[in-house]
N, C-alpha and C. Protein backbone atom coordinates (compact mmCIF):
# COMPACT_ATOMS: atom_id res chain seq x y z
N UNK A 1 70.79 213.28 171.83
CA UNK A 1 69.49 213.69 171.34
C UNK A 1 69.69 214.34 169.98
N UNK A 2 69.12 214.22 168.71
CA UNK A 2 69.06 214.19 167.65
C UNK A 2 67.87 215.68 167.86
N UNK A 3 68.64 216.83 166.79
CA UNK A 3 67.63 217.64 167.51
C UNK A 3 68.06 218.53 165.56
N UNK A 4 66.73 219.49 165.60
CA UNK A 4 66.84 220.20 164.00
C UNK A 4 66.47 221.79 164.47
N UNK A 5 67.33 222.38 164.04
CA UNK A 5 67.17 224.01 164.67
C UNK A 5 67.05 224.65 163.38
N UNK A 6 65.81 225.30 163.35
CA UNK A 6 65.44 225.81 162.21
C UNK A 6 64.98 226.84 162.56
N UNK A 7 65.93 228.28 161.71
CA UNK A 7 66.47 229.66 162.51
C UNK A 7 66.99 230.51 161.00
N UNK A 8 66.51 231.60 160.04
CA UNK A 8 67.51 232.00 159.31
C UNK A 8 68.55 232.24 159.54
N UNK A 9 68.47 232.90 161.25
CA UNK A 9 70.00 233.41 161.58
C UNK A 9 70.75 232.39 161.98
N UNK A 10 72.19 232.23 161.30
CA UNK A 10 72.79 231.33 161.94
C UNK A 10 73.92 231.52 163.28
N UNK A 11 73.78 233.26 163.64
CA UNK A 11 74.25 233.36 164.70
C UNK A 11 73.10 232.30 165.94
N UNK A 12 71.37 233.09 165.68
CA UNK A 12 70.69 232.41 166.84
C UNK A 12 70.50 230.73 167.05
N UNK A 13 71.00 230.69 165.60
CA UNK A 13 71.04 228.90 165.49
C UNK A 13 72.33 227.98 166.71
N UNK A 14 73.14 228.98 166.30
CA UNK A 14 74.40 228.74 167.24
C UNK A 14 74.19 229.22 168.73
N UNK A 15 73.21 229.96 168.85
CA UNK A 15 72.94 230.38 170.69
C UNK A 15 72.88 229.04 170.73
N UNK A 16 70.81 228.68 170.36
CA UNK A 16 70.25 227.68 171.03
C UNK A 16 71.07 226.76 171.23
N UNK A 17 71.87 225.85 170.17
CA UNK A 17 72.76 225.31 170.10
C UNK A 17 73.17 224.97 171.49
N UNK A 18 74.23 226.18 171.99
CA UNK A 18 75.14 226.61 172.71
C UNK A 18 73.96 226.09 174.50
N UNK A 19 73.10 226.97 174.29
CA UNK A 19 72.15 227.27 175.74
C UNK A 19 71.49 225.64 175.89
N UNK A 20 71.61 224.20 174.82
CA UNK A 20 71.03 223.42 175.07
C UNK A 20 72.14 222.35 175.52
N UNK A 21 73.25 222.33 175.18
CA UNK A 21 74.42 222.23 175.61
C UNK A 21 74.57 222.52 177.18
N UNK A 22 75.08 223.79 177.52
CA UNK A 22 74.77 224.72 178.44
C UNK A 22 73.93 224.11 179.62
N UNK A 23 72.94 223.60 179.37
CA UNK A 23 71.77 222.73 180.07
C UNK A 23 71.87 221.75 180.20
N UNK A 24 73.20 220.95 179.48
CA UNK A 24 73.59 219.72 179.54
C UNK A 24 73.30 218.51 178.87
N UNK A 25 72.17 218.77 178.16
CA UNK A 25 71.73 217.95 177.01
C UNK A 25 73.31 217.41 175.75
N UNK A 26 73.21 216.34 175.83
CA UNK A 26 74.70 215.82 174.34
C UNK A 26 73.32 215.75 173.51
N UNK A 27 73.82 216.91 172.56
CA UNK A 27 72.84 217.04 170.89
C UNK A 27 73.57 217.03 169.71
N UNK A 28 73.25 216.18 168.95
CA UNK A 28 73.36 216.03 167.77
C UNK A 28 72.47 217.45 166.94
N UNK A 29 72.77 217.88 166.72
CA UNK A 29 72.18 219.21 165.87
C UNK A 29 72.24 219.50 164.74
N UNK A 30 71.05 219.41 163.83
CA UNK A 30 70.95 219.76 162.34
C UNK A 30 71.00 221.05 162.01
N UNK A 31 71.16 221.49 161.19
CA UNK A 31 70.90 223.10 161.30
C UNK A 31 69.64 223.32 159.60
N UNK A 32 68.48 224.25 160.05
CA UNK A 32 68.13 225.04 158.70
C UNK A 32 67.74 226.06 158.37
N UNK A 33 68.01 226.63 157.53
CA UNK A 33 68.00 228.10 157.25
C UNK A 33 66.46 228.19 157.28
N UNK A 34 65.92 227.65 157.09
CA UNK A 34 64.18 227.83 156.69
C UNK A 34 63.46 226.62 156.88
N UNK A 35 61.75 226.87 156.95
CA UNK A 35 61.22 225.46 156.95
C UNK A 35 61.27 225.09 155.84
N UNK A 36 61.72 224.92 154.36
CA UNK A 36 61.80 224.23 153.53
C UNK A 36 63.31 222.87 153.88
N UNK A 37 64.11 224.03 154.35
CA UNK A 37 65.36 222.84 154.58
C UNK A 37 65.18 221.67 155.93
N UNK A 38 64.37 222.71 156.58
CA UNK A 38 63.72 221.88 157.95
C UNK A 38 63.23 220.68 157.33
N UNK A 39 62.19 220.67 156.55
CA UNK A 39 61.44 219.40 156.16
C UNK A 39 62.20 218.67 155.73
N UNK A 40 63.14 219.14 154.65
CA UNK A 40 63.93 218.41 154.19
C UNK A 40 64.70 217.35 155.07
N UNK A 41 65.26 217.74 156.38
CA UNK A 41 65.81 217.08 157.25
C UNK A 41 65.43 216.38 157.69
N UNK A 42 64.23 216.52 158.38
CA UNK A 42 62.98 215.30 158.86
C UNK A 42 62.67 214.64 157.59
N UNK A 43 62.42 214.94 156.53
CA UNK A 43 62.35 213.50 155.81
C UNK A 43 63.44 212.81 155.70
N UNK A 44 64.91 212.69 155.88
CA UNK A 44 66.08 212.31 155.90
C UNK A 44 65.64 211.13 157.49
N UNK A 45 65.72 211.68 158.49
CA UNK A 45 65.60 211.27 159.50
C UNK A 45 64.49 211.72 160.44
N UNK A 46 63.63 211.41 161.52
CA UNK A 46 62.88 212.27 162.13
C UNK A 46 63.45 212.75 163.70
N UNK A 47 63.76 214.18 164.01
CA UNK A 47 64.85 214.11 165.04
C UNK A 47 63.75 214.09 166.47
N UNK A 48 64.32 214.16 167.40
CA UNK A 48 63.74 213.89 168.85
C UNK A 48 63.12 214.90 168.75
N UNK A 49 64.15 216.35 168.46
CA UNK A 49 63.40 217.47 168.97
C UNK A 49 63.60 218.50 167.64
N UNK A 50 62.55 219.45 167.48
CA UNK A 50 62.55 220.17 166.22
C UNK A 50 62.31 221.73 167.13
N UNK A 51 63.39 222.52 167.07
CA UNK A 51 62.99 224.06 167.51
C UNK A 51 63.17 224.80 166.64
N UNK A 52 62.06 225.60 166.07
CA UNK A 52 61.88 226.48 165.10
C UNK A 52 61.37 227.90 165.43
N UNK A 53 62.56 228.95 164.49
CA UNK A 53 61.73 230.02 164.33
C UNK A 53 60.23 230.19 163.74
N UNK A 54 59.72 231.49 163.96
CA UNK A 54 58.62 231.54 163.73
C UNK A 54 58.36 232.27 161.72
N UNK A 55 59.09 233.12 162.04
CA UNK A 55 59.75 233.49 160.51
C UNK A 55 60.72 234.08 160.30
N UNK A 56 60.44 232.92 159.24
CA UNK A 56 61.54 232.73 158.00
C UNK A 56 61.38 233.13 156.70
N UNK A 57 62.15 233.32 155.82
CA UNK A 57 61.95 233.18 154.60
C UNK A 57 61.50 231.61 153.83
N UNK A 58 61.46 231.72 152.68
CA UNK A 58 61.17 230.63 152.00
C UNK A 58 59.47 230.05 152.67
N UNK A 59 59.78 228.87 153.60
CA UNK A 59 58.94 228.58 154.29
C UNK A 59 58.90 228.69 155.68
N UNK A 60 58.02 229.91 156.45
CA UNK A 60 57.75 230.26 157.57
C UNK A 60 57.75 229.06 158.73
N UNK A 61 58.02 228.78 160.25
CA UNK A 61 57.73 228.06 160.84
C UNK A 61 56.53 227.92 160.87
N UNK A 62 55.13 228.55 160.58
CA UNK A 62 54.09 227.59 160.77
C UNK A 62 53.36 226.79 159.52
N UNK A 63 54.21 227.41 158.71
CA UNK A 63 53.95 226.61 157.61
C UNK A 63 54.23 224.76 157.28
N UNK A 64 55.81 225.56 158.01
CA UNK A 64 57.13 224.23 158.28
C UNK A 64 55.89 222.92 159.21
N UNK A 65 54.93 223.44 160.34
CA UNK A 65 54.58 222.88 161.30
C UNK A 65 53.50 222.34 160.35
N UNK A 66 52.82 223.26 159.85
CA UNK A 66 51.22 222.88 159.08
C UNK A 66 51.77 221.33 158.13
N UNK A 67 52.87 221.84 156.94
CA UNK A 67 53.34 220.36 156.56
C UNK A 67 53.85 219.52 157.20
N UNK A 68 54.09 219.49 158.33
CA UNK A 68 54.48 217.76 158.82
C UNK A 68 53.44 217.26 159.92
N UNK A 69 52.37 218.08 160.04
CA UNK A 69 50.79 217.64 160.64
C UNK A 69 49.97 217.34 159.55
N UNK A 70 50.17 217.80 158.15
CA UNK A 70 49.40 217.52 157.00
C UNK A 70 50.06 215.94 156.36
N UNK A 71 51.65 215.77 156.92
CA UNK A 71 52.27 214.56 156.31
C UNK A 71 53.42 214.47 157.38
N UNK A 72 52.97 213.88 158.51
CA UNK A 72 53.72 213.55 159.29
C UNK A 72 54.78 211.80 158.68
N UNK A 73 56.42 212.36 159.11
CA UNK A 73 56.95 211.58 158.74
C UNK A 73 57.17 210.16 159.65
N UNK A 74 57.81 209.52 158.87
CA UNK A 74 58.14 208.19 159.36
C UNK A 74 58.56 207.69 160.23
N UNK A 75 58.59 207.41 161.73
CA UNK A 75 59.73 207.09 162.39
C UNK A 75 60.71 205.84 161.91
């Protein structure tokens, strides 16, 4: 599963990580500091699953959410 964890912290980036694993899921895992790098990733590829903080710097998760419902990407 192709999955984008978008978290400033990159300790909590590495929990979820860890706890989705843990659960037994095999993930492919992107990592981004913010929803700007988030988007960035989904326009690269669009992953199965996107778990995001709520805030961030740069661009906040609902911001991150508002742009890819305003320009949802490609599969």
């Amino acid at each position: 599963m192709d999955v984008i964890i978008a978290d400033d912290s990159k300790a909590m980036r590495m929990l979820v990580l860890r706890a989705l694993r843990h659960a037994g899921f095999s993930v492919t895992a992107r990592e981004a500091a913010d929803g700007k790098e988030a988007l960035e990733l989904v326009k690269e590829s669009v992953p199965d699953l996107i778990l995001s903080d709520w805030n961030m710097p740069v661009m906040s998760g609902i911001d991150f959410l508002r742009s890819l419902l305003l320009k949802p990407p490609r599969a």
